[in-house]
C-alpha atoms as a PDB file:
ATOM      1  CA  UNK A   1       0.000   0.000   0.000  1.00  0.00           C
ATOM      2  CA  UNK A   2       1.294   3.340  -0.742  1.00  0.00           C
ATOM      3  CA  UNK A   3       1.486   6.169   1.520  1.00  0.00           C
ATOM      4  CA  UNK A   4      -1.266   7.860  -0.175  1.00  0.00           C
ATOM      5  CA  UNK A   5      -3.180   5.358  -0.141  1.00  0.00           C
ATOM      6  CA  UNK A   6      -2.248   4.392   3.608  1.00  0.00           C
ATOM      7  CA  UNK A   7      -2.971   8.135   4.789  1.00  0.00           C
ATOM      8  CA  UNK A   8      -6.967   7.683   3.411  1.00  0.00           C
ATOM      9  CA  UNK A   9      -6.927   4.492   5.393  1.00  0.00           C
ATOM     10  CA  UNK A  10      -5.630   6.513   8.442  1.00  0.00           C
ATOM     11  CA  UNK A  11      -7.919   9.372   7.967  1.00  0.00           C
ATOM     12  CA  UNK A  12     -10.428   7.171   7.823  1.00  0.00           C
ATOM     13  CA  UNK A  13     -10.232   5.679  10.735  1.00  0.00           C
ATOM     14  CA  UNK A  14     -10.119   9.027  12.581  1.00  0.00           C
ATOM     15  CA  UNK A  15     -13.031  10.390  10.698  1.00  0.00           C
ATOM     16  CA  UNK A  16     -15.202   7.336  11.635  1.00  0.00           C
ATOM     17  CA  UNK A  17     -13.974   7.662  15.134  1.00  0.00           C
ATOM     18  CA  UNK A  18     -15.192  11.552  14.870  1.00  0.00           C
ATOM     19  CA  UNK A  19     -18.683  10.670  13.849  1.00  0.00           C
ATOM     20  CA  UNK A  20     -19.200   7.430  16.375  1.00  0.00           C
ATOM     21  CA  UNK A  21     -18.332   9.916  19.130  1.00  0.00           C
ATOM     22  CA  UNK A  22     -20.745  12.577  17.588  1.00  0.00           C
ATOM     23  CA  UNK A  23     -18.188  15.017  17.050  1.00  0.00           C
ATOM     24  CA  UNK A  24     -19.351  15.814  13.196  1.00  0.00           C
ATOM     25  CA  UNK A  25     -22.909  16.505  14.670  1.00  0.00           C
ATOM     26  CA  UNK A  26     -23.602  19.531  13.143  1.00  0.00           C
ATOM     27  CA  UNK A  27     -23.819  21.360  16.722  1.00  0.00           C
ATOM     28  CA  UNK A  28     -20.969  19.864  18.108  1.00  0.00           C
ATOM     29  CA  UNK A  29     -18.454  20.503  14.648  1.00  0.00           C
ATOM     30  CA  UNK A  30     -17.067  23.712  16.017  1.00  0.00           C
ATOM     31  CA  UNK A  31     -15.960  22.187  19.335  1.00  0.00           C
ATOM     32  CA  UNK A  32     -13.453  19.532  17.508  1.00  0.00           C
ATOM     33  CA  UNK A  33      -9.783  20.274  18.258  1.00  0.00           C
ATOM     34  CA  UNK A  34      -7.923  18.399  15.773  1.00  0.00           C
ATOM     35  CA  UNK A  35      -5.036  18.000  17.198  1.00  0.00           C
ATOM     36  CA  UNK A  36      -5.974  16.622  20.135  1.00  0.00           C
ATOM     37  CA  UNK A  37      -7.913  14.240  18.363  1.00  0.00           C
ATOM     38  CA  UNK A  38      -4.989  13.279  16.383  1.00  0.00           C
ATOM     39  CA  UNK A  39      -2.233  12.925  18.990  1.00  0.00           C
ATOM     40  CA  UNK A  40      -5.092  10.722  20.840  1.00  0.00           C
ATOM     41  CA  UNK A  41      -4.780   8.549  17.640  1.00  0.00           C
ATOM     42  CA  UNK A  42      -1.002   8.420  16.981  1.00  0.00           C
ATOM     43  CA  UNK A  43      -0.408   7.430  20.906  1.00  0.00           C
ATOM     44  CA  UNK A  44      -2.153   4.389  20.319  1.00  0.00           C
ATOM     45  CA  UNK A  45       1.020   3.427  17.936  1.00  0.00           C
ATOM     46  CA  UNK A  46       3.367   3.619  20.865  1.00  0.00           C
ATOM     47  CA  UNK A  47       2.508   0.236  21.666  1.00  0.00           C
ATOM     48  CA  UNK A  48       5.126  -1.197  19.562  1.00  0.00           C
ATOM     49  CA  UNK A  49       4.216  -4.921  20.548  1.00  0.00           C
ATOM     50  CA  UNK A  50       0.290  -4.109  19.281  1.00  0.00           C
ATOM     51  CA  UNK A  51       1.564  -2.882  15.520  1.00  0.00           C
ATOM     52  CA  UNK A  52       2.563  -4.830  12.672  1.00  0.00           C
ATOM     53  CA  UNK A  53       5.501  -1.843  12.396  1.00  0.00           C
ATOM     54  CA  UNK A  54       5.669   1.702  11.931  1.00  0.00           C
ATOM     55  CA  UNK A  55       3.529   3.924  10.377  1.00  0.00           C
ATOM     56  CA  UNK A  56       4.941   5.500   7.101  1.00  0.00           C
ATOM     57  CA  UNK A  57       5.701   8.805   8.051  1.00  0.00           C
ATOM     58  CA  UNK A  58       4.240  10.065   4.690  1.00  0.00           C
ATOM     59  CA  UNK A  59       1.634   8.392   5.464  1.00  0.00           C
ATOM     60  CA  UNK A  60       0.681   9.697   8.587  1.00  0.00           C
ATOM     61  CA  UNK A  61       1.544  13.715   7.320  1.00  0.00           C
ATOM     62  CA  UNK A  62      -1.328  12.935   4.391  1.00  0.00           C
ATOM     63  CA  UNK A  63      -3.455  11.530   7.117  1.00  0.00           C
ATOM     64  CA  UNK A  64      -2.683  14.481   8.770  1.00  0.00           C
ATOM     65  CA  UNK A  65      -3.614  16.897   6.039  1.00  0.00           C
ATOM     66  CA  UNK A  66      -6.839  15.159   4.842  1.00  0.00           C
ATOM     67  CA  UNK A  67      -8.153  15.181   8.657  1.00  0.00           C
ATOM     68  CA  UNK A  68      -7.543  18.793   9.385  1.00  0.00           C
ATOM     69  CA  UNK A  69      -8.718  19.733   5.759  1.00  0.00           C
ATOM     70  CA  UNK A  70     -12.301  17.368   6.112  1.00  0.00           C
ATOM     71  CA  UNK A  71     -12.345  18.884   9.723  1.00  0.00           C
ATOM     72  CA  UNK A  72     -12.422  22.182   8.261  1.00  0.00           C
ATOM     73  CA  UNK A  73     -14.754  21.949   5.057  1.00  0.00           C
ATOM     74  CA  UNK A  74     -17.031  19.037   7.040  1.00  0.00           C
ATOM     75  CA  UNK A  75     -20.250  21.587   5.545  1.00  0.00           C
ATOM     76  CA  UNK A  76     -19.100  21.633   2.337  1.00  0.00           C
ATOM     77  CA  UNK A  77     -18.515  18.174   1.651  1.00  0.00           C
ATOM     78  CA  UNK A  78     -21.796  17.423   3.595  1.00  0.00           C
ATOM     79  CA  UNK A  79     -23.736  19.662   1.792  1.00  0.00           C
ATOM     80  CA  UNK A  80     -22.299  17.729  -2.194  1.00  0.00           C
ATOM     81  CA  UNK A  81     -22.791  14.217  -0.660  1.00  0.00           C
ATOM     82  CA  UNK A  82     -26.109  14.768   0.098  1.00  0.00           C
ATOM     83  CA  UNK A  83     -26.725  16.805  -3.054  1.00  0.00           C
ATOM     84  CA  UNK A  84     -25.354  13.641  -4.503  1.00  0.00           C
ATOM     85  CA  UNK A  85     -27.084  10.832  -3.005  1.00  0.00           C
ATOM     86  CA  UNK A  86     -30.520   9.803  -3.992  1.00  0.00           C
ATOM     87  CA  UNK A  87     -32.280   8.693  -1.996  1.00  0.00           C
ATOM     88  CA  UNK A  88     -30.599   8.710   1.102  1.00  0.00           C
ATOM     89  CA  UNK A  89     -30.590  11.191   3.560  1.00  0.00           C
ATOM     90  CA  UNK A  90     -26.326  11.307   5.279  1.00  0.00           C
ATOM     91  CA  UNK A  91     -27.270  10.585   8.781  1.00  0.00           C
ATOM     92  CA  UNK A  92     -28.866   7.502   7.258  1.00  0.00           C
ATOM     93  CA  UNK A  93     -25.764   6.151   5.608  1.00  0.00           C
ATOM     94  CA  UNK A  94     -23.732   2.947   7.055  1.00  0.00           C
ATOM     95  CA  UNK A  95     -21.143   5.281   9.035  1.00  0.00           C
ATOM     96  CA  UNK A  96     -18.354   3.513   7.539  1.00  0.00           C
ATOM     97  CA  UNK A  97     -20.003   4.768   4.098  1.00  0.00           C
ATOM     98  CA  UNK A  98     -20.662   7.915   4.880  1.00  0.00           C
ATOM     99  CA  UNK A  99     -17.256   8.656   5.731  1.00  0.00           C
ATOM    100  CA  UNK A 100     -15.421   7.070   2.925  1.00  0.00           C
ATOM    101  CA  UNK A 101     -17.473   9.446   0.628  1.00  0.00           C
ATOM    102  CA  UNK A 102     -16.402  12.494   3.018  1.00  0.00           C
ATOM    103  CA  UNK A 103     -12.819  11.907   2.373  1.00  0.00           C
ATOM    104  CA  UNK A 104     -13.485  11.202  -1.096  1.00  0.00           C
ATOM    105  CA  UNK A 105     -15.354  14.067  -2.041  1.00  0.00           C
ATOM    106  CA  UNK A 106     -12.967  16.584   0.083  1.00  0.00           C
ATOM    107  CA  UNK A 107     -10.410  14.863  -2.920  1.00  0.00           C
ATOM    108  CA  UNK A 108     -12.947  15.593  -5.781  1.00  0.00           C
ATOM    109  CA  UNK A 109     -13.867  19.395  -4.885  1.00  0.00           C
ATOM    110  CA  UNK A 110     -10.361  20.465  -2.844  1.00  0.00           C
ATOM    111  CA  UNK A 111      -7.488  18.585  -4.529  1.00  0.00           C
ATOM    112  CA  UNK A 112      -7.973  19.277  -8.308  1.00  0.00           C
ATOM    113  CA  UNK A 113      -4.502  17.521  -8.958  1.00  0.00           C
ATOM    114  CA  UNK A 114      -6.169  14.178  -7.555  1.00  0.00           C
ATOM    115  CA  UNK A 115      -7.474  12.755 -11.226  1.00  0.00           C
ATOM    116  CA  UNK A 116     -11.086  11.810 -10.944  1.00  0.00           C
ATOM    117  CA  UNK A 117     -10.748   7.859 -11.199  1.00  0.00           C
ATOM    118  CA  UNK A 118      -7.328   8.159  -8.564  1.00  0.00           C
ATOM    119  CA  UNK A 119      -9.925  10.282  -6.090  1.00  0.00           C
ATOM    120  CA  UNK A 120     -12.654   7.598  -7.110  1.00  0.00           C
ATOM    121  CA  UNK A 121     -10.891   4.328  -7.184  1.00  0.00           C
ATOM    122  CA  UNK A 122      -9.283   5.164  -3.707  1.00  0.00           C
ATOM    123  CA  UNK A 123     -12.529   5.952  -2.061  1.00  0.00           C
ATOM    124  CA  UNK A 124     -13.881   2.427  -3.877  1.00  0.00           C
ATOM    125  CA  UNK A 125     -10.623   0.489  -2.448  1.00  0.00           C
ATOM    126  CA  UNK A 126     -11.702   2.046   1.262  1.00  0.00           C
ATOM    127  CA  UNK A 127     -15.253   0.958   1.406  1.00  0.00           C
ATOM    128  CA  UNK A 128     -14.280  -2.606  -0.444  1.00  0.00           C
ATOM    129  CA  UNK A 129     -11.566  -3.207   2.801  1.00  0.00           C
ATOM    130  CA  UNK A 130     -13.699  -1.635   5.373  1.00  0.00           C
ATOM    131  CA  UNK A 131     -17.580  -1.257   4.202  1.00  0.00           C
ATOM    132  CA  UNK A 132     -20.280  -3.652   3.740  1.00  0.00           C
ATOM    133  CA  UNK A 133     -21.471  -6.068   1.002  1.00  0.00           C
ATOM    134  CA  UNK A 134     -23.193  -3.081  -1.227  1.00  0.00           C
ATOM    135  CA  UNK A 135     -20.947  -0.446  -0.135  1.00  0.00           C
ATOM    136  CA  UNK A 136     -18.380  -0.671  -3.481  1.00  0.00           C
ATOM    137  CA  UNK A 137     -21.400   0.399  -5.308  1.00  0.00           C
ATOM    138  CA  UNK A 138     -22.748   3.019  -3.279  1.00  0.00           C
ATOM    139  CA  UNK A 139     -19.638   4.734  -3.039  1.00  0.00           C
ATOM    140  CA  UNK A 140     -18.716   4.800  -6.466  1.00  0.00           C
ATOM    141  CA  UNK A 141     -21.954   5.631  -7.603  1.00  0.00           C
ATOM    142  CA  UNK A 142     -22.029   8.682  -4.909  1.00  0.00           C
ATOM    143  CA  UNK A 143     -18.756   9.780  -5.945  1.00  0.00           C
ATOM    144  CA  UNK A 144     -19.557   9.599 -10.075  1.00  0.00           C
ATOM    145  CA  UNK A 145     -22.373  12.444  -9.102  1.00  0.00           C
ATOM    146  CA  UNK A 146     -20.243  14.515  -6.589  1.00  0.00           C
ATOM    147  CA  UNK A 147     -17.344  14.865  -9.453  1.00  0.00           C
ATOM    148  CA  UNK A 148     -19.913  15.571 -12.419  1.00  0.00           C
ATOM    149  CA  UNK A 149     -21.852  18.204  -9.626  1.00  0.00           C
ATOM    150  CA  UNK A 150     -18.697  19.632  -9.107  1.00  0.00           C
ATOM    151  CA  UNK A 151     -17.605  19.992 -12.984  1.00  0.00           C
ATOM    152  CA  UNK A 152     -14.694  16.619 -12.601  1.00  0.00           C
ATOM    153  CA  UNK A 153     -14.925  15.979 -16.272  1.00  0.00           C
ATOM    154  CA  UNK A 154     -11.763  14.311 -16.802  1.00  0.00           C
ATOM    155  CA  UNK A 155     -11.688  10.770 -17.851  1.00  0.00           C
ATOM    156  CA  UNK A 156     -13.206   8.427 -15.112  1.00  0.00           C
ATOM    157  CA  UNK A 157     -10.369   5.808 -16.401  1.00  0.00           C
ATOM    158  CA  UNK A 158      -7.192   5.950 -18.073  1.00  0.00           C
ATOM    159  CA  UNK A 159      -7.820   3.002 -20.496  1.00  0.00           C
ATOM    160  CA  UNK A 160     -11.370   1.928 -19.865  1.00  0.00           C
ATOM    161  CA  UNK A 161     -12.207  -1.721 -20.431  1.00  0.00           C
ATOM    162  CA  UNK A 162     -14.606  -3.071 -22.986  1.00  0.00           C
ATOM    163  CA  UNK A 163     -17.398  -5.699 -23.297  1.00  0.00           C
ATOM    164  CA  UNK A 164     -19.932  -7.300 -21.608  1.00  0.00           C
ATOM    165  CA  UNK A 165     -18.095  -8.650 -18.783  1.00  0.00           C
ATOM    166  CA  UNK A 166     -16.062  -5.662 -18.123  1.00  0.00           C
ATOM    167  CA  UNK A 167     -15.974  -3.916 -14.864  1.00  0.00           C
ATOM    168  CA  UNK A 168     -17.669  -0.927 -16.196  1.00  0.00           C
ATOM    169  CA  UNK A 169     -20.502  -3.146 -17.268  1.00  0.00           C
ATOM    170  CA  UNK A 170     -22.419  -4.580 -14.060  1.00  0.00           C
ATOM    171  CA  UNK A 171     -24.270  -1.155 -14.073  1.00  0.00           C
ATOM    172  CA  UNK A 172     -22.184  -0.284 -11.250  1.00  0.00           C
ATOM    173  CA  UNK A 173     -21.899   4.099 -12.259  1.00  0.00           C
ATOM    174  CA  UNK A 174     -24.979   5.658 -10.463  1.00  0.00           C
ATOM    175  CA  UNK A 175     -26.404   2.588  -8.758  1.00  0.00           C
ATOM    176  CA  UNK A 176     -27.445   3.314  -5.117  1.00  0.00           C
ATOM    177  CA  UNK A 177     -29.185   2.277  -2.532  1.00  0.00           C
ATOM    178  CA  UNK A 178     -32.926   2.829  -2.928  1.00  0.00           C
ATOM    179  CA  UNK A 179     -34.105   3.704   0.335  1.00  0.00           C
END
């Protein structure tokens, strides 16, 4: 895993941690000192004996960024996932979902350099490793909307595959869940 890649897994984790403790809850938003929160999470890597080894310390300066960033623009990014999802209201949302497409949206509106299918396929790899059955599909097709809303017109793949049993084909773009 790259350190990229292992800073959204990081900042995942934190983010989740944020919203099971109600600390995104729109009242309570303004009370969140990040840093504490994030010196509470890198203490429990002191434990040497409890970790498979270190964290990447690029890893852990994206995680960092991303979590102060999200932190920061937490109305913004609300306010395009739920202009995004149909269907389904945020507070709704399998937590683990809901936070997966926070990060990845904060990548889709903030960090322009982030291609769209990087942004989208990173988001996609988070909720396959730590989401639900249905949540590679929800994601993705969350994320397709928040990149058109927001004007991502790039390619959504480099080299995109062809036929009927293609990745592309299952229907995948736009399906949600319908509740």
């Amino acid at each position: 895993m790259g350190a990229r890649s292992g800073g959204r897994a990081i900042a995942l984790q934190v983010f989740f941690a944020l919203d099971a403790d109600g600390s995104l809850d729109e009242g309570a938003r303004d009370r969140i000192d990040v840093d504490a929160v994030l010196a509470k999470y890198w203490r429990s890597f002191e434990d040497t004996e409890a970790q498979e080894g270190p964290v990447d310390p690029e890893a852990r300066g994206f995680a960092d960024e991303i979590v102060r960033e999200a932190v920061d623009k937490i109305v913004e990014i609300d306010e395009a996932v739920r202009k995004s999802s149909k269907n389904w209201r945020l507070e709704r949302m399998p937590r683990v979902d809901r936070n997966v497409l926070r990060l990845g949206t904060l990548e889709l509106l903030k960090h322009r350099e982030t291609p769209r299918a990087v942004a989208i396929d990173e988001a996609v790899e988070l909720a396959k490793r730590f989401g639900g059955e249905e949540s590679t599909k929800f994601v993705n097709g969350v994320l397709e909307r928040v990149a058109d809303e927001a004007g991502r017109v790039e390619a959504r793949r480099s080299a995109p595959p062809s036929g009927p049993h293609s990745p592309g084909a299952s229907g995948a773009r736009g399906a949600g869940r319908g509740r």
